[in-house]
PDB file of N, CA and C in Angstrom:
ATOM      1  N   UNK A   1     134.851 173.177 176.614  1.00  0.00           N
ATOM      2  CA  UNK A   1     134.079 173.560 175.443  1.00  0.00           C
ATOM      3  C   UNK A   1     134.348 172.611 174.282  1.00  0.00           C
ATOM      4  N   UNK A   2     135.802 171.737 174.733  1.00  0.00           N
ATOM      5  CA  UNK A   2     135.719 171.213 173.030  1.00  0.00           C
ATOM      6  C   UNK A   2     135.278 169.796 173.120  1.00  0.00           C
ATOM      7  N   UNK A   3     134.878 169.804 174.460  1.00  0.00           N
ATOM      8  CA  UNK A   3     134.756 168.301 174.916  1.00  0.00           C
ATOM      9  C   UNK A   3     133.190 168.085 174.731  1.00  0.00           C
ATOM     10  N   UNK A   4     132.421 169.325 174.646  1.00  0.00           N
ATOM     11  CA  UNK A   4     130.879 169.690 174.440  1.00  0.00           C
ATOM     12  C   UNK A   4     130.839 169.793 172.909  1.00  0.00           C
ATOM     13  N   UNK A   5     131.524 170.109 172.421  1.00  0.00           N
ATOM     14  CA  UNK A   5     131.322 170.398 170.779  1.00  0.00           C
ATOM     15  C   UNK A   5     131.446 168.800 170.073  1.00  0.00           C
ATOM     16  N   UNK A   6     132.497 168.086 170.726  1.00  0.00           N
ATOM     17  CA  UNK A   6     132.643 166.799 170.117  1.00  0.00           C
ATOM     18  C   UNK A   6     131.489 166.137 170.555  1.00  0.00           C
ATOM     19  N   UNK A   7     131.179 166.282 171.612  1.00  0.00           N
ATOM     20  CA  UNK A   7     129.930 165.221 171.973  1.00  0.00           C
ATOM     21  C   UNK A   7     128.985 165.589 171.170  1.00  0.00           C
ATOM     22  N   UNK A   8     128.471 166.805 171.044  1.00  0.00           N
ATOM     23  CA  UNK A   8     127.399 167.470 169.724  1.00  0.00           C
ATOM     24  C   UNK A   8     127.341 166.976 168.118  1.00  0.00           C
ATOM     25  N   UNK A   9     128.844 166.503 167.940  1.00  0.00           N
ATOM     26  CA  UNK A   9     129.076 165.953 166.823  1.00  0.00           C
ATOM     27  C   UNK A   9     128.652 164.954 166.372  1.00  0.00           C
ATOM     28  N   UNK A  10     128.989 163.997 167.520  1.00  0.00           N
ATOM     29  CA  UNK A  10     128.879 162.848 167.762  1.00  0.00           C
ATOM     30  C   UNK A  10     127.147 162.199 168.035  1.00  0.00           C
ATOM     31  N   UNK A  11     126.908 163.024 168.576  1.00  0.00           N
ATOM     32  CA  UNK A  11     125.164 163.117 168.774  1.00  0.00           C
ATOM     33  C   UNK A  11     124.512 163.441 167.314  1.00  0.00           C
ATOM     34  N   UNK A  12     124.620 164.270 166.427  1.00  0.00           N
ATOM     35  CA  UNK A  12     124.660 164.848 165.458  1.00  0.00           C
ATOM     36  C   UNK A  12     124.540 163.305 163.898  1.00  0.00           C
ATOM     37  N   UNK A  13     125.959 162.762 164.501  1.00  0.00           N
ATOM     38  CA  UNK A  13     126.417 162.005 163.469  1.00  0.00           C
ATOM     39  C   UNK A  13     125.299 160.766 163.788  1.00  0.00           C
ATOM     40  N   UNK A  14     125.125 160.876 164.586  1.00  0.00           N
ATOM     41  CA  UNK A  14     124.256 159.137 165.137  1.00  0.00           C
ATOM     42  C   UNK A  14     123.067 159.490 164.560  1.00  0.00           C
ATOM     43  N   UNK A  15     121.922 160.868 164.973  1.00  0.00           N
ATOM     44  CA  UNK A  15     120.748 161.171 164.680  1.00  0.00           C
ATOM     45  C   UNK A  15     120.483 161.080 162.755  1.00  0.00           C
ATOM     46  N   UNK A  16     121.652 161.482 162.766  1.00  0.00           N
ATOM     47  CA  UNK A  16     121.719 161.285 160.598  1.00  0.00           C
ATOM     48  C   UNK A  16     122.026 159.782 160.279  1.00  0.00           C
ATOM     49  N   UNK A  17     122.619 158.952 160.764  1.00  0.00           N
ATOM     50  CA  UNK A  17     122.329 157.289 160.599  1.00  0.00           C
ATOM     51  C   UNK A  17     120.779 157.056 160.689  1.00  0.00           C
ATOM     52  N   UNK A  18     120.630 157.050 162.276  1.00  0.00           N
ATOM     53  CA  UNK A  18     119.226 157.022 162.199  1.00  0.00           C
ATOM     54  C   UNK A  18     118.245 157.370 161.668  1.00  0.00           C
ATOM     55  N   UNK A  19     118.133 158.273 160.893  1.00  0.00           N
ATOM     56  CA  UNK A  19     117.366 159.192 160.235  1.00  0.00           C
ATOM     57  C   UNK A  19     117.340 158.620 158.520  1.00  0.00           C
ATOM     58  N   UNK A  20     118.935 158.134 158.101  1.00  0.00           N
ATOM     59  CA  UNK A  20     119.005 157.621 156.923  1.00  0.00           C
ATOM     60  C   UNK A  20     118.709 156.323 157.196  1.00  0.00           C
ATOM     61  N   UNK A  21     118.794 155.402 157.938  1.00  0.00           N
ATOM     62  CA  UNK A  21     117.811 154.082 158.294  1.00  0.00           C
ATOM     63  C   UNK A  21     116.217 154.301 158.059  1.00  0.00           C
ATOM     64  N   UNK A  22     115.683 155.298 158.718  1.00  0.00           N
ATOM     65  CA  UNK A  22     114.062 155.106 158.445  1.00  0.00           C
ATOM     66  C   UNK A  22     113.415 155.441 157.424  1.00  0.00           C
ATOM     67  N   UNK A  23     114.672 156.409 156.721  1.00  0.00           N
ATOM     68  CA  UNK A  23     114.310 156.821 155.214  1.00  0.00           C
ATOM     69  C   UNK A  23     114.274 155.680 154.595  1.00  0.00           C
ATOM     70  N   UNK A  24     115.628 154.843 154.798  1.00  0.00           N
ATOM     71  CA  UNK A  24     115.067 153.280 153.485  1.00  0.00           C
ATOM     72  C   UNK A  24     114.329 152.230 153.904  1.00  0.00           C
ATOM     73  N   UNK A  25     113.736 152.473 155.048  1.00  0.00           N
ATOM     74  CA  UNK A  25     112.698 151.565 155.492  1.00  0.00           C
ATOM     75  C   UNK A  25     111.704 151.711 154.523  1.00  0.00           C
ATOM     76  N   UNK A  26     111.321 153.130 154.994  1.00  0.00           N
ATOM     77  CA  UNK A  26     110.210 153.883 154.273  1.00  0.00           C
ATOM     78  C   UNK A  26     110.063 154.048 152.845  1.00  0.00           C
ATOM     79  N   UNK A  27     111.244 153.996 152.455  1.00  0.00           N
ATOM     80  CA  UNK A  27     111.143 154.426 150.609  1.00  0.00           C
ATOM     81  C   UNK A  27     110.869 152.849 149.981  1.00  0.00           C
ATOM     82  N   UNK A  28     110.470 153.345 148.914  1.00  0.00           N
ATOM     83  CA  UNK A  28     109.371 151.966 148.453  1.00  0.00           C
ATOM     84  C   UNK A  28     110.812 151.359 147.669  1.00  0.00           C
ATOM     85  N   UNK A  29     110.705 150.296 147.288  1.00  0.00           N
ATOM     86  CA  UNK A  29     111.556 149.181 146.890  1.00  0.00           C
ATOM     87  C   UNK A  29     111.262 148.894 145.205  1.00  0.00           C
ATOM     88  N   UNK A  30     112.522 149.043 145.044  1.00  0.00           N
ATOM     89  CA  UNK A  30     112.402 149.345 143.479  1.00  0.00           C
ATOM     90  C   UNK A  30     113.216 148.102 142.973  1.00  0.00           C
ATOM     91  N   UNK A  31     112.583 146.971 142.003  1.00  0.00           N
ATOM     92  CA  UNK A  31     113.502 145.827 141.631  1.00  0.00           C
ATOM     93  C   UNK A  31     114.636 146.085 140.794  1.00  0.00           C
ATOM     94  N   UNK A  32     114.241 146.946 139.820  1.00  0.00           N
ATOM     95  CA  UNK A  32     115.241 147.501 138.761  1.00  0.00           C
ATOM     96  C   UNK A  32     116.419 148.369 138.805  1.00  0.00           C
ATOM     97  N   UNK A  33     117.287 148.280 139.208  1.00  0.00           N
ATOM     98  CA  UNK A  33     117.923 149.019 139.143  1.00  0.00           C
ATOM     99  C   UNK A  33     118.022 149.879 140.846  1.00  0.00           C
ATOM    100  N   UNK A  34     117.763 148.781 141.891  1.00  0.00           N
ATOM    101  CA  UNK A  34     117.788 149.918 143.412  1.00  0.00           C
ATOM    102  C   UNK A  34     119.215 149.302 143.936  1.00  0.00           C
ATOM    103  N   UNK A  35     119.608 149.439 144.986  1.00  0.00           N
ATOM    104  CA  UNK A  35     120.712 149.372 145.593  1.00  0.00           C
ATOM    105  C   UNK A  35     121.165 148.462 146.718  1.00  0.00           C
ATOM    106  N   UNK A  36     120.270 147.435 146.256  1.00  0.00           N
ATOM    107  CA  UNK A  36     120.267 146.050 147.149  1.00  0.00           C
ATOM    108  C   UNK A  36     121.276 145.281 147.052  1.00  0.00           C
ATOM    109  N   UNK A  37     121.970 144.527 147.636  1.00  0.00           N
ATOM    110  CA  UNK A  37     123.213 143.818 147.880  1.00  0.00           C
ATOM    111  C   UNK A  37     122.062 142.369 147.969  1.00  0.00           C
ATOM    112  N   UNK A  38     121.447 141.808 147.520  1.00  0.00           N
ATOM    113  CA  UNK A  38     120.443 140.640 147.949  1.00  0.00           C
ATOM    114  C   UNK A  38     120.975 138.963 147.924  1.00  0.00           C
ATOM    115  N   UNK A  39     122.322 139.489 147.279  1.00  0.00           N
ATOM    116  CA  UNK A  39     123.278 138.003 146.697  1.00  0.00           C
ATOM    117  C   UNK A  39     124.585 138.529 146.251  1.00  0.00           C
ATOM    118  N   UNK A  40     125.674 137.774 146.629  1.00  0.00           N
ATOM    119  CA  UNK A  40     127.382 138.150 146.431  1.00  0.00           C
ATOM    120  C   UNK A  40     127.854 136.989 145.185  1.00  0.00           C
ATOM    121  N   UNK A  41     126.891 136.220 145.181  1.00  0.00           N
ATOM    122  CA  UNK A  41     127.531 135.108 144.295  1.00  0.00           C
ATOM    123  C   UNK A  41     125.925 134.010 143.648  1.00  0.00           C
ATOM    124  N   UNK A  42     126.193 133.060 142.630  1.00  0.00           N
ATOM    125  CA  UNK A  42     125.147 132.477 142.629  1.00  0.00           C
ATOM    126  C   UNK A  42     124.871 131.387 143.830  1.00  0.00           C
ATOM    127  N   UNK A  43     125.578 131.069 144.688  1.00  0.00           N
ATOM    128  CA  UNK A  43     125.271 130.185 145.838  1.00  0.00           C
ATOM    129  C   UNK A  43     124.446 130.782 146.671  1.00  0.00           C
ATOM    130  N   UNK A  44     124.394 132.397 146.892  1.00  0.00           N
ATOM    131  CA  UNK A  44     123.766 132.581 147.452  1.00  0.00           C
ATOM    132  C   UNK A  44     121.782 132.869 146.676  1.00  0.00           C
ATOM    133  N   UNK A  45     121.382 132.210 145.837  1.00  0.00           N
ATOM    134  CA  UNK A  45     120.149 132.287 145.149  1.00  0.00           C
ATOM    135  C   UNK A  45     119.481 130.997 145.436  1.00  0.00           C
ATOM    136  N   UNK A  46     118.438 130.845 144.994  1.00  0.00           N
ATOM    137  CA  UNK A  46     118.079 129.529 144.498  1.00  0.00           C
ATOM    138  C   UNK A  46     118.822 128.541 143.444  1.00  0.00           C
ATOM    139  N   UNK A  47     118.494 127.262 143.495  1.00  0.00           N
ATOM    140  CA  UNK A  47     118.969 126.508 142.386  1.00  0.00           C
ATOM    141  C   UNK A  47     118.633 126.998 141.151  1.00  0.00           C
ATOM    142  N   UNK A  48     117.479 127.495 140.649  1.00  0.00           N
ATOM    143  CA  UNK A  48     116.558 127.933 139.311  1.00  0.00           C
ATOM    144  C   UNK A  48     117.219 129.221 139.165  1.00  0.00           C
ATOM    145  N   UNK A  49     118.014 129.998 139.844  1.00  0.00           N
ATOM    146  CA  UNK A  49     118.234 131.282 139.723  1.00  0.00           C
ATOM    147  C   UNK A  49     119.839 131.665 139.328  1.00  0.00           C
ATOM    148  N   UNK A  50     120.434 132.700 139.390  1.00  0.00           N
ATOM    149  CA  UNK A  50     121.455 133.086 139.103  1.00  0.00           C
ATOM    150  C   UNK A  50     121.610 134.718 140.064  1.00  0.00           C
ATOM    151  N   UNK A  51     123.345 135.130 140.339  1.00  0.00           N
ATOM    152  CA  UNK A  51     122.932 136.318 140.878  1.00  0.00           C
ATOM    153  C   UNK A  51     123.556 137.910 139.712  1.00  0.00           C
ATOM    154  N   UNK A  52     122.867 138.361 139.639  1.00  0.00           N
ATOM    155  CA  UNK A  52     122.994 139.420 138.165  1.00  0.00           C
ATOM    156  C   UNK A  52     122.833 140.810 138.928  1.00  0.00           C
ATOM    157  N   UNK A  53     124.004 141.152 138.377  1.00  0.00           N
ATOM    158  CA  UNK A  53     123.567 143.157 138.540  1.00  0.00           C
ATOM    159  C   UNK A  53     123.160 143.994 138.440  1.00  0.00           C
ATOM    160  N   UNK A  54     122.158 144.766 138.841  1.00  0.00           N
ATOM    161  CA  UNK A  54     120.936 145.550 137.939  1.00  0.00           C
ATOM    162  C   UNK A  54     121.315 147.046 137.890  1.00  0.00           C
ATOM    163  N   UNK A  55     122.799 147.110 137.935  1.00  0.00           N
ATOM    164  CA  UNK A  55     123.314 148.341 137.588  1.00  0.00           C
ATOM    165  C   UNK A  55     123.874 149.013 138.911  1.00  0.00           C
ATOM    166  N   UNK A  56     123.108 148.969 140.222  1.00  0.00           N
ATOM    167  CA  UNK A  56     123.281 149.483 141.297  1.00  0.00           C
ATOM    168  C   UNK A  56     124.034 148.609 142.314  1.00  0.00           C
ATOM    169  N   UNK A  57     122.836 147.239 142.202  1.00  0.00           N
ATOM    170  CA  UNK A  57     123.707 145.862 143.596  1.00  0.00           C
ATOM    171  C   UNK A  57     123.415 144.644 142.469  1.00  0.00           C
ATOM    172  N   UNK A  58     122.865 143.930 143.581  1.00  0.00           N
ATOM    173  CA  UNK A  58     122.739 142.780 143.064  1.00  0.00           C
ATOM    174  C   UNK A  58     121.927 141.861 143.114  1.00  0.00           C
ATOM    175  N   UNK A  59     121.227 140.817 142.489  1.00  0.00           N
ATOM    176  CA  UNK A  59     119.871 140.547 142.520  1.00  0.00           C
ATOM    177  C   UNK A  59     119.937 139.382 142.171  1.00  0.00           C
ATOM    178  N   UNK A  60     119.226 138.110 142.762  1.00  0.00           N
ATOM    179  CA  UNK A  60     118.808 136.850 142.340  1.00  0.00           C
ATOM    180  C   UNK A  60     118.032 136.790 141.273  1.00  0.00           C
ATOM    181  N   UNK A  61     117.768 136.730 139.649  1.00  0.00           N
ATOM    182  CA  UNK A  61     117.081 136.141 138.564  1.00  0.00           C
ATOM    183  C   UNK A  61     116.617 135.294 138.180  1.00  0.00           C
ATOM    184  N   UNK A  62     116.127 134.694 137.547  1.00  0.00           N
ATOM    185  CA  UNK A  62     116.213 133.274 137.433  1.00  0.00           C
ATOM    186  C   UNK A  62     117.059 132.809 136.151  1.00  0.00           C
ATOM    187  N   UNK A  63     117.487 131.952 136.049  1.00  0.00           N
ATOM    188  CA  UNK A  63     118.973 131.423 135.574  1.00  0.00           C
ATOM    189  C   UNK A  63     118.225 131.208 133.878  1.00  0.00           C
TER     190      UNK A  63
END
């Protein structure tokens, strides 16, 4: 029985990943202020750009 309950869990825990994956597929994309990781540093931008925090992640601008 506990070997059925863990597997349930475990089944459980995967279907809510999945489920929170198609939600942010689906949810519309917000520049201001959403929760994008899009750049760790300015190397990772363009030359013209810079990478700046919009409160949540982080975002390429232009410089």
């Amino acid at each position: 029985m506990k070997v059925g309950g863990f597997l349930l869990l475990v089944m459980l825990i995967t279907l809510s990943l999945e489920v929170q994956e198609l939600q942010a597929a689906v949810r519309p994309l917000k520049l201001l202020g959403s929760c994008i990781e899009e750049c760790s540093g300015d190397w990772d931008c363009d030359p013209d750009e810079r990478c700046a925090s919009n409160g949540c992640g982080h975002v390429c601008v232009p410089a």
